[in-house]
Protein backbone atom coordinates (compact mmCIF):
# COMPACT_ATOMS: atom_id res chain seq x y z
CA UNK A 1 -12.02 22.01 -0.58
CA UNK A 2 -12.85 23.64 2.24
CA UNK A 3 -14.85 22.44 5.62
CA UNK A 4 -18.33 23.72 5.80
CA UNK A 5 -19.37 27.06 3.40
CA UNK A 6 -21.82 28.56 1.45
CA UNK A 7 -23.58 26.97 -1.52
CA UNK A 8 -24.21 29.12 -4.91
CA UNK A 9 -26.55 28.46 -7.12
CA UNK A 10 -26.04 29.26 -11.11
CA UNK A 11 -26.46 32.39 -10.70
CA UNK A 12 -23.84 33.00 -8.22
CA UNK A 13 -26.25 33.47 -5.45
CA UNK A 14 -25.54 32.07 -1.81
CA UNK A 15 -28.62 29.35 -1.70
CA UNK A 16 -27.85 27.31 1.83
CA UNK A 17 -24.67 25.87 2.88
CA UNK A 18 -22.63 22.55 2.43
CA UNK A 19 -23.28 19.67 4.49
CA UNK A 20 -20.92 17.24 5.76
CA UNK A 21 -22.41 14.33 3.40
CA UNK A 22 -22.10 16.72 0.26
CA UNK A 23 -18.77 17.29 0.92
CA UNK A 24 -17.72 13.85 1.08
CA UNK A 25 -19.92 13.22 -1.78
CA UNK A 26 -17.66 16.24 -3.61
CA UNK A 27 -14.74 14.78 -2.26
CA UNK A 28 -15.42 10.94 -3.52
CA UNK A 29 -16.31 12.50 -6.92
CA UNK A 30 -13.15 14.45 -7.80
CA UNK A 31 -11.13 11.30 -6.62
CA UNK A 32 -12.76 9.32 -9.39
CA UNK A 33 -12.43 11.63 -11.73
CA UNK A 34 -9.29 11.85 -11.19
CA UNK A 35 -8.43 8.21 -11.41
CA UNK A 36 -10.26 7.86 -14.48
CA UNK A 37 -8.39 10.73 -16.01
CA UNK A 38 -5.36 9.25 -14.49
CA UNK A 39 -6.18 5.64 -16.04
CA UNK A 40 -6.91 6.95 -19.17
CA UNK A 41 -3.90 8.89 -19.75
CA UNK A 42 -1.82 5.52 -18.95
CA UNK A 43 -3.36 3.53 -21.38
């Protein structure tokens, strides 16, 4: 991920850019996806 940049909607348009709190929100979602992915495999 990177720090700060542009937001696209579905149609690959630029529509605003990424906050701080979205990012971390991004960030805090891959992680658990990850884990769960992670977990599962290990079961």
């Amino acid at each position: 991920m990177v720090a700060g940049g542009t937001r696209y909607d579905l149609n690959g348009q630029p529509c605003g850019e990424m906050t701080e709190a979205q990012q971390n929100d991004a960030r805090e979602a891959l992680e658990k996806a990850r884990q769960k992915r992670l977990n599962a495999r290990n079961q």
